[in-house]
Protein backbone atom coordinates (compact mmCIF):
# COMPACT_ATOMS: atom_id res chain seq x y z
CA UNK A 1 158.81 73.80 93.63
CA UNK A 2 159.71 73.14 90.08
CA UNK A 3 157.17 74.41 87.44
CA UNK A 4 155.39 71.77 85.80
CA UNK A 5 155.76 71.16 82.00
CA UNK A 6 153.44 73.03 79.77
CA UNK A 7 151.98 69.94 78.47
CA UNK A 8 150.95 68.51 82.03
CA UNK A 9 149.43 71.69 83.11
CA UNK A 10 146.98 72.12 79.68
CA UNK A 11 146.13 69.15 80.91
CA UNK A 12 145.34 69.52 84.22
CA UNK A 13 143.63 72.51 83.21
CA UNK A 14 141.41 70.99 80.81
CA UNK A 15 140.34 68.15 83.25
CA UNK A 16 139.03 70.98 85.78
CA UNK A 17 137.41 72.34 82.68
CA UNK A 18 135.49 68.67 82.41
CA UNK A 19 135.18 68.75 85.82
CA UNK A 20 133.25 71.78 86.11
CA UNK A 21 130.90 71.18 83.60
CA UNK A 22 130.48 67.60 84.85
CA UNK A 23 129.23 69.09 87.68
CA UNK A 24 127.36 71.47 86.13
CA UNK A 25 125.22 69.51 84.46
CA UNK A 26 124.95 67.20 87.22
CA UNK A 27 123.22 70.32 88.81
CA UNK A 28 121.08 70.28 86.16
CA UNK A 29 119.91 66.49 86.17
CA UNK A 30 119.25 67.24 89.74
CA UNK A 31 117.20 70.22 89.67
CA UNK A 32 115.27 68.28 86.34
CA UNK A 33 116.19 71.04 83.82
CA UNK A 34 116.58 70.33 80.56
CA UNK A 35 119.36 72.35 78.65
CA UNK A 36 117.40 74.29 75.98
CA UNK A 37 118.83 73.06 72.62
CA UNK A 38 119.71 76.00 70.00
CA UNK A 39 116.74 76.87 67.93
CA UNK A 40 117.93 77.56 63.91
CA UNK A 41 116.09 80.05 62.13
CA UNK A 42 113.99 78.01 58.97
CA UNK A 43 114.81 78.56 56.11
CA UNK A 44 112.85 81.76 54.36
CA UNK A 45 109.66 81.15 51.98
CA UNK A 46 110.18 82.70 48.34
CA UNK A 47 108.14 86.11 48.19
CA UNK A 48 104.75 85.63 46.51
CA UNK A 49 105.84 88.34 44.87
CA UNK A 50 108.80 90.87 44.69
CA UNK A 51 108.84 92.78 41.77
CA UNK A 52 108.71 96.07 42.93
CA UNK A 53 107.76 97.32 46.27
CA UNK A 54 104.95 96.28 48.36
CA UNK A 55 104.31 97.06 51.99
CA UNK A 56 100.99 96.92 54.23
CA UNK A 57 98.86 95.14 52.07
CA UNK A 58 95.56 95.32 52.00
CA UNK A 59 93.94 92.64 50.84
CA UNK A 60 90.31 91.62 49.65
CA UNK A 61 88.85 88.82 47.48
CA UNK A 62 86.33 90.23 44.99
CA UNK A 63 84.37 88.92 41.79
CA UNK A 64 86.69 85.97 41.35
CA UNK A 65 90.26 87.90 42.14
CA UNK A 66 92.56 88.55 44.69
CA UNK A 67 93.29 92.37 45.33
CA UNK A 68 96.43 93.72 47.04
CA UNK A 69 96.31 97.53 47.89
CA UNK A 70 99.58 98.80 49.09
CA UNK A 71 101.71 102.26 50.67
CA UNK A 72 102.57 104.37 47.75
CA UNK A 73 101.76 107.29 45.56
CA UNK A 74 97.80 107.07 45.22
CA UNK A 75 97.61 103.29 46.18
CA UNK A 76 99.54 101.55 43.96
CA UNK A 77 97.40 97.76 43.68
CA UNK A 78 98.26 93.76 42.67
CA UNK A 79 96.18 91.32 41.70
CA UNK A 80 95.88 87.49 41.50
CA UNK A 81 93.70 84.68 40.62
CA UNK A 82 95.52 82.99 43.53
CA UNK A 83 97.33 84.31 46.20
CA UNK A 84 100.75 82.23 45.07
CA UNK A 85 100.62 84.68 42.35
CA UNK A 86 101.40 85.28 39.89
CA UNK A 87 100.34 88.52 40.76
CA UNK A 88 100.33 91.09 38.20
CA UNK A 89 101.20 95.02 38.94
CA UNK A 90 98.42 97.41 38.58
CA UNK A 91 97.12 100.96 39.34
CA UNK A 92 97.38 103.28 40.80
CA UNK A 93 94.22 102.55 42.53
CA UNK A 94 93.21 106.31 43.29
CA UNK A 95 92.47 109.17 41.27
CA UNK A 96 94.36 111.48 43.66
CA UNK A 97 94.28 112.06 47.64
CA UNK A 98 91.11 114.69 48.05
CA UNK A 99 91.46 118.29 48.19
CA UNK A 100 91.78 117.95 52.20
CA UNK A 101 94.62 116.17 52.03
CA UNK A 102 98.45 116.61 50.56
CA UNK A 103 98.95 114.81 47.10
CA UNK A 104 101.67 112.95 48.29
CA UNK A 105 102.40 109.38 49.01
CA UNK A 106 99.34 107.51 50.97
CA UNK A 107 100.00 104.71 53.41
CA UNK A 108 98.37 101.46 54.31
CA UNK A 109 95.15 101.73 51.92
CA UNK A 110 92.42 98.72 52.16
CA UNK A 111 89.18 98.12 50.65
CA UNK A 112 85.71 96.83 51.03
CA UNK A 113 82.98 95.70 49.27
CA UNK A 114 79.83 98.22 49.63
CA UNK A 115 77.63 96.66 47.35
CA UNK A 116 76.79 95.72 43.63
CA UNK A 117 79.92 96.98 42.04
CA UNK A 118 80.60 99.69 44.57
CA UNK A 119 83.95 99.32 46.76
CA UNK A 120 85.01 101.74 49.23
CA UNK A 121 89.04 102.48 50.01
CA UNK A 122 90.26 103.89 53.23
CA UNK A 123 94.21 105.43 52.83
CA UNK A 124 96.00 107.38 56.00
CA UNK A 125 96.87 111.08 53.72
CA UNK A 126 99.58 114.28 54.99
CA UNK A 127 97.26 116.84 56.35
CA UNK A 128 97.88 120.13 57.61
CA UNK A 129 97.49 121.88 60.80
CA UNK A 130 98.81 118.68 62.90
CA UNK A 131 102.34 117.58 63.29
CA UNK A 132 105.22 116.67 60.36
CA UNK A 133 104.33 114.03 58.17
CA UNK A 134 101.09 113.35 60.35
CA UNK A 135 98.06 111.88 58.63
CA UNK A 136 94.28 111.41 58.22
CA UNK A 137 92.29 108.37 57.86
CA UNK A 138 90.44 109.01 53.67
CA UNK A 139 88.04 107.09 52.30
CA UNK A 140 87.50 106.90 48.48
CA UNK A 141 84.78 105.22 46.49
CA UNK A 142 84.88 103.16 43.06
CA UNK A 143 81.10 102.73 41.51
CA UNK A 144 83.00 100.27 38.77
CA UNK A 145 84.41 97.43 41.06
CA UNK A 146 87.14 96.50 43.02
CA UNK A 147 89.70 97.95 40.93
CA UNK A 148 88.47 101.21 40.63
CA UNK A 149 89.24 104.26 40.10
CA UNK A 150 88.92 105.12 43.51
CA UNK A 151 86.99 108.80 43.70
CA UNK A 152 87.90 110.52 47.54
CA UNK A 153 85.07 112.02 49.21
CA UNK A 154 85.48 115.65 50.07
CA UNK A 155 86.52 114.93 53.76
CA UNK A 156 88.22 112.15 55.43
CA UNK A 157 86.59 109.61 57.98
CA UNK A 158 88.78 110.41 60.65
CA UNK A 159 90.80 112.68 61.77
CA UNK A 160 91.89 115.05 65.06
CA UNK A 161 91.24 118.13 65.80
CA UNK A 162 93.50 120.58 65.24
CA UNK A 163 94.15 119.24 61.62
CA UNK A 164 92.97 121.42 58.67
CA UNK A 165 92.20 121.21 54.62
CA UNK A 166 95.41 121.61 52.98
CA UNK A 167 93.03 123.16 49.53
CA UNK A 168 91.70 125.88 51.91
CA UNK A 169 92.85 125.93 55.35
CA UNK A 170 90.12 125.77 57.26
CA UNK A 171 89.80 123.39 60.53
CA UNK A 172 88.47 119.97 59.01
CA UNK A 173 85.33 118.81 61.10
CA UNK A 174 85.24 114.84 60.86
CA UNK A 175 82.51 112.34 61.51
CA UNK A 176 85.18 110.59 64.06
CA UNK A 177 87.72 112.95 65.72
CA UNK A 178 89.47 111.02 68.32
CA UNK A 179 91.35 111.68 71.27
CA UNK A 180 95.00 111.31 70.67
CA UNK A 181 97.64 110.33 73.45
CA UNK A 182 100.41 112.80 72.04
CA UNK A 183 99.55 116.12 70.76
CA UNK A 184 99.64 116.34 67.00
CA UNK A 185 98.92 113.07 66.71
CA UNK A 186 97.88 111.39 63.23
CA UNK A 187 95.77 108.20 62.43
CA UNK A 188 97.17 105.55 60.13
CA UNK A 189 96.25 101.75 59.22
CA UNK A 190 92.55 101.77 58.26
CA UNK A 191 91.56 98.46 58.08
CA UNK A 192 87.57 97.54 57.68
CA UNK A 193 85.36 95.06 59.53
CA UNK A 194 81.55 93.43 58.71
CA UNK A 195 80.81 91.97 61.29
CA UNK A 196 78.07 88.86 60.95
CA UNK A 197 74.83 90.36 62.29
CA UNK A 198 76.04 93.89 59.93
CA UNK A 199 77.45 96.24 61.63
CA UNK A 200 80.25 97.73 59.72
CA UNK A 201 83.61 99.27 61.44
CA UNK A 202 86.73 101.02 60.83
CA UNK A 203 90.05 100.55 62.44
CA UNK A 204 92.88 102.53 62.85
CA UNK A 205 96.26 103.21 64.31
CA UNK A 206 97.50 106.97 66.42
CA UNK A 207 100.09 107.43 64.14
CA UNK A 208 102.86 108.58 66.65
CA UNK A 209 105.39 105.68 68.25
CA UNK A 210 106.55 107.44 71.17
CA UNK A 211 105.63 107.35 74.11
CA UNK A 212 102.37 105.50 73.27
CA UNK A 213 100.58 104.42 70.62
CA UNK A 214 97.20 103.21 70.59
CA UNK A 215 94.77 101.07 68.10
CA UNK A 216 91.25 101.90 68.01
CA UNK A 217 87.69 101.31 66.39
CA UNK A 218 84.87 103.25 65.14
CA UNK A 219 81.05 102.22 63.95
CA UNK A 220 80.71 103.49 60.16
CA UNK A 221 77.38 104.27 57.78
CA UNK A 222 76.30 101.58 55.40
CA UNK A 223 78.56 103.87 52.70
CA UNK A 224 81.14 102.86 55.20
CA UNK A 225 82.52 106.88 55.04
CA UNK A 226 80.75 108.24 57.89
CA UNK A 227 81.46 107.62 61.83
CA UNK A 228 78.02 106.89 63.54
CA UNK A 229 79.45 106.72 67.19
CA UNK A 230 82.26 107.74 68.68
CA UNK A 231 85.31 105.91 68.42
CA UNK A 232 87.16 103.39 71.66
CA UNK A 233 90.71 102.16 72.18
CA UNK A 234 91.04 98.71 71.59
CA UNK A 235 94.98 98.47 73.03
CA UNK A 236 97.67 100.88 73.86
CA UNK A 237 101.37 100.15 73.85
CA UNK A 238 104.23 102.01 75.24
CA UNK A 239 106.13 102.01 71.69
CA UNK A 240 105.05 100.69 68.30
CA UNK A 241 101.66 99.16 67.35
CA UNK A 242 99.95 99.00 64.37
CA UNK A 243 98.14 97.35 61.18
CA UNK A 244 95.52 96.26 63.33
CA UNK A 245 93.22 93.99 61.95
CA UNK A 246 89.87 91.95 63.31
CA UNK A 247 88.05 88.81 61.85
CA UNK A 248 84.90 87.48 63.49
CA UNK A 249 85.51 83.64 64.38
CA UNK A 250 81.56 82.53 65.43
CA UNK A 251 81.44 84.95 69.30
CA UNK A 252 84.95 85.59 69.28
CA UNK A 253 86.65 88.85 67.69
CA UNK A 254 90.37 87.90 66.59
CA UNK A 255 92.53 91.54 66.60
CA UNK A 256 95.90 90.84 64.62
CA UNK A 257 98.33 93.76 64.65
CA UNK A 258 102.17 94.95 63.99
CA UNK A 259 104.54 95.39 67.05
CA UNK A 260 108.16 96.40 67.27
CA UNK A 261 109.76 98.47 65.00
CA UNK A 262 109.17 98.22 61.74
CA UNK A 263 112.55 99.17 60.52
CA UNK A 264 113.55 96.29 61.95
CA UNK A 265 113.73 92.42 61.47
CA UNK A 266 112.10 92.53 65.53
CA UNK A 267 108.74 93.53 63.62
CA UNK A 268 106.32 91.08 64.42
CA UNK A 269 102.68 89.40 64.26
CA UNK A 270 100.66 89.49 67.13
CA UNK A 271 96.63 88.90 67.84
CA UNK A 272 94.44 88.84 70.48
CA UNK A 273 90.83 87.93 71.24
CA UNK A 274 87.47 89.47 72.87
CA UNK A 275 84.13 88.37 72.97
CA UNK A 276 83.05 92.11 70.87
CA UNK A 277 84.62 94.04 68.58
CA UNK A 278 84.82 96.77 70.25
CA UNK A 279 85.92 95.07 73.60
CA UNK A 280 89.24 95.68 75.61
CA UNK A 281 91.75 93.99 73.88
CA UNK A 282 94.63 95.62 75.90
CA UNK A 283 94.46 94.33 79.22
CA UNK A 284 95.65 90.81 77.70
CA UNK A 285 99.27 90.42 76.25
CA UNK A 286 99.10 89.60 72.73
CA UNK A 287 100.13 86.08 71.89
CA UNK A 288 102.78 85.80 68.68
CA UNK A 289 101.99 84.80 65.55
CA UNK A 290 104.68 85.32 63.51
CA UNK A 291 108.14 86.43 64.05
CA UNK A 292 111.78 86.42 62.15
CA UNK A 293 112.70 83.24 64.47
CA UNK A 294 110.04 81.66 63.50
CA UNK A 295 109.78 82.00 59.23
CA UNK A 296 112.90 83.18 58.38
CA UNK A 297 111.26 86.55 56.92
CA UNK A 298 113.32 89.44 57.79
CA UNK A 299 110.20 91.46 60.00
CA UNK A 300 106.77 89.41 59.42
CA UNK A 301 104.48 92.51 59.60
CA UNK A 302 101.53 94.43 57.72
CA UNK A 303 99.71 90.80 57.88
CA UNK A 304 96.01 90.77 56.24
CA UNK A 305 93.76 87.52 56.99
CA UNK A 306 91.87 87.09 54.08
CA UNK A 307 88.94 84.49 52.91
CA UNK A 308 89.31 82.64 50.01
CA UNK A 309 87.09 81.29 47.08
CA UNK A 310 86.77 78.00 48.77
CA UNK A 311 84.00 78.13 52.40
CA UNK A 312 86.31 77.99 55.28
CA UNK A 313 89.84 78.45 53.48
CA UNK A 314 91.87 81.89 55.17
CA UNK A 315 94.51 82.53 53.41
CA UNK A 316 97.38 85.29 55.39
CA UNK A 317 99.30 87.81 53.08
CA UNK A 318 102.26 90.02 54.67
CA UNK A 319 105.32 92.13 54.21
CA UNK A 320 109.18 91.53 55.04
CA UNK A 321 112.17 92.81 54.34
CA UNK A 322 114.92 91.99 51.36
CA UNK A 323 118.06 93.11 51.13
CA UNK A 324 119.54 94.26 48.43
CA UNK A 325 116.36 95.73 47.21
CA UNK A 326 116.79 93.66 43.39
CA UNK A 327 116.89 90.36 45.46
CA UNK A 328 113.96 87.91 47.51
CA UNK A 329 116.59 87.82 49.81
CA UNK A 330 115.39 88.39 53.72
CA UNK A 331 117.52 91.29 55.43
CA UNK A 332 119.73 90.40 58.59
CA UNK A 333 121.01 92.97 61.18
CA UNK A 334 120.74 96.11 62.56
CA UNK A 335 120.12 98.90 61.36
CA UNK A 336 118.58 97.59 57.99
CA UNK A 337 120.81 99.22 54.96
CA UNK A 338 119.22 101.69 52.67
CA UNK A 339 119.30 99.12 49.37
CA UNK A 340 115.96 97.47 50.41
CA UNK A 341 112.41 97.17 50.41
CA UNK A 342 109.36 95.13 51.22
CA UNK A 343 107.71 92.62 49.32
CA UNK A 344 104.89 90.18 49.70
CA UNK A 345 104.64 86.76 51.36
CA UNK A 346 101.56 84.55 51.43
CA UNK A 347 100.54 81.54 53.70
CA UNK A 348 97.93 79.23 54.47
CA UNK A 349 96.24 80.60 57.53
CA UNK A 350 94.25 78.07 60.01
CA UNK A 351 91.84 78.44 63.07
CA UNK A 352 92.89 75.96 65.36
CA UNK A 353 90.07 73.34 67.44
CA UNK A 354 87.92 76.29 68.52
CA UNK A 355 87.84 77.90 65.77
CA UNK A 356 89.47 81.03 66.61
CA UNK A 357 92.82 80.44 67.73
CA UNK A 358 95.11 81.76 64.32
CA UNK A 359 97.83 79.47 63.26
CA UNK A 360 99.48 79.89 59.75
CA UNK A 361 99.84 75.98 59.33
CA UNK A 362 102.48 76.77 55.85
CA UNK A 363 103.70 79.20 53.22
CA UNK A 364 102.79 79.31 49.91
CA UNK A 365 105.08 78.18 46.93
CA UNK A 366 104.81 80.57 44.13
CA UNK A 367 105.17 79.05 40.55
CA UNK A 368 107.82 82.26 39.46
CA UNK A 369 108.33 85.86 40.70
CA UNK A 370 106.28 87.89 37.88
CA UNK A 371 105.97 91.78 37.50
C-alpha cells in the first residue's frame, strides 16, 4: 500500500486527537463532572511594611498604638497608629536575654498587658544543657508601658528538663517543665491568652520539626511569669507546627497556627476550634486560612489576630517572604534563595455568622513603605 502524503496523515491524526477528547468529555457530561477550571494565583498585597526584617510578629494594641514585636537580637519592635502603617522602626525591646539564657538572637517575642503601665514579654532564648540551637520560653517585664525596656526575670517560664543556666550551669528548675516528644527538645512561640472570665495562659511550640512537633498550653500567675498547673498538648503534627495562637469568640476557643515549612512558600495559616482553651484541638484537621494560592504572599505564616481601637474590629498581621531581600516582591520556588527576608502584611480579619469562624475578608493598602 502506498504511504499516504504527510499532509493527509497530520490530518487524520489530528481528527483522532478531536475525537478522543470529544469523547472524553462526553464521559464527563455523562458522569456530571465538571472540568475544574485553572485557579490563578491573585495578585500579592503591598507589605504593610518592609523596611528591614520582620518575622513572627507579635502584636498588641496598647494606650492608643499598635505594637509589633519581632525575631531578632533582643526583640527588635514596630509601631503604628494604624496597622496600614506607617509603621515606624523601634527598639530593641529588651534589655538583654537573662543570665539563664545565651545573649544571642531571641525568636518569636509577644506581649501583654499586666496592668497600669506594666507589660509582660515572653521570647523563646538558646539555653544550655539541651540540644543545638534549642530554646526556652523567657518572660521579661516593662513597669513603663508597652514599649519598655523589657527587664527578664531571673528564670524563664518554661522550659525542659535537662536544660541548664548558661551564667552558672546549674539544672534550671521551671514553674512549667513539659514533656517533650524528642529528646532535647526546646519550646518556642509564646503567645499569651486572657481569657473572658480571667484566667490567663501561655502558649507555646516543642521546638523540634522532626518527627513530631506539638503545640501546647499552660495556666500562668496574675504576673503572667509563673506556671500554676501543669501544662497539656493542644495538637501534635508529624512535621512542622507552630505560632500557635487562641482568641476567645463568646464559648468557642479559635487556635490559629503555622504549618509546613517555613522555608518555604507551602507555609501556611491554619485554625481550629474547641469549646475550652485548653481542649483537644488535635483530633480535628485544621481548616486553612491562608495560603500562597490564595493571597499571592510567598508563605502566609507567623499570623497574630489582633483587636483594634474600634469594639468588634480584628485586624490580622503576618509574615511572607520577598525576594530579593531590598524588594516587596513575594518569593517563588524552591528552595527559597539566600537574598531574602520576611516582612509584614496586614488584613482585615472577620468572624463569620457565628461569630467564630475566621475569615480575612481583605488586605490592607498601606499609604508608602516607611522605615
Amino acid at each position: 500500500m502506498a504511504e499516504k502524503p504527510e499532509g493527509e496523515r497530520m490530518q487524520r491524526k489530528i481528527h483522532r486527537i478531536g475525537w478522543l477528547a470529544g469523547a472524553a468529555t462526553a464521559v464527563v457530561i455523562a458522569l456530571g463532572l465538571t472540568a475544574a477550571p485553572a485557579v490563578a494565583t491573585p495578585t500579592p498585597p503591598d507589605p504593610v511594611y518592609a523596611a528591614t526584617a520582620a518575622a513572627d510578629p507579635g502584636v498588641i494594641f496598647a494606650e492608643g498604638r499598635y505594637y509589633a514585636f519581632t525575631t531578632g537580637t533582643r526583640a527588635p519592635f514596630l509601631s503604628a497608629d494604624d496597622p496600614a502603617g506607617p509603621w515606624t522602626a523601634e527598639g530593641p525591646a529588651l534589655t538583654g536575654t537573662g543570665g539563664w539564657a545565651l545573649d544571642a538572637p531571641i525568636w518569636a517575642p509577644d506581649a501583654v498587658h499586666v496592668g497600669g503601665s506594666t507589660y509582660a514579654l515572653y521570647y523563646a532564648a538558646r539555653v544550655d544543657g539541651l540540644g543545638d540551637l534549642q530554646r526556652c520560653i523567657g518572660v521579661a517585664i516593662s513597669e513603663t508601658g508597652p514599649a519598655g525596656p523589657y527587664e527578664p526575670t531571673d528564670k524563664p517560664v518554661s522550659c525542659p528538663a535537662g536544660a541548664r543556666r548558661h551564667d552558672s550551669g546549674e539544672l534550671i528548675n521551671a514553674s512549667d517543665q513539659p514533656p517533650t516528644p524528642n529528646p532535647g527538645d526546646g519550646l518556642i512561640d509564646a503567645s499569651p491568652l486572657l481569657t473572658e472570665d480571667g484566667r490567663r495562659f501561655m502558649m507555646y511550640k516543642t521546638q523540634r520539626p522532626n518527627p513530631i512537633t506539638t503545640l501546647r498550653i499552660v495556666e500562668v500567675d496574675p504576673t503572667w511569669t509563673t506556671a500554676i498547673a501543669p501544662s497539656v498538648e493542644l495538637a501534635r503534627s508529624e512535621g512542622q507546627i507552630e505560632n500557635p495562637v487562641m482568641v476567645q469568640r463568646g464559648s468557642k476557643f479559635v487556635l490559629f497556627a503555622s504549618k509546613y515549612n517555613y522555608l518555604s512558600c507551602d507555609y501556611a495559616t491554619v485554625w481550629w476550634r474547641s469549646d475550652s482553651p485548653t481542649g483537644d484541638f488535635g483530633p480535628s484537621r485544621p481548616k486553612t486560612l491562608l495560603t500562597t494560592e490564595r493571597t499571592g504572599i510567598c508563605g502566609p505564616g507567623g499570623a497574630d489576630p489582633t483587636p483594634t481601637a474600634e469594639p468588634g474590629e480584628w485586624r490580622m498581621i503576618l509574615h511572607g517572604w520577598v525576594c530579593p531581600a531590598a524588594s516587596s516582591t513575594p518569593c517563588a520556588g524552591f528552595p527559597l534563595p539566600a537574598d531574602k527576608r520576611r516582612v509584614l502584611y496586614a488584613g482585615r480579619l472577620d468572624w463569620g455568622a457565628d461569630g467564630a469562624t475566621p475569615h480575612l475578608r481583605h488586605f490592607l493598602e498601606t499609604p508608602t513603605l516607611t522605615s
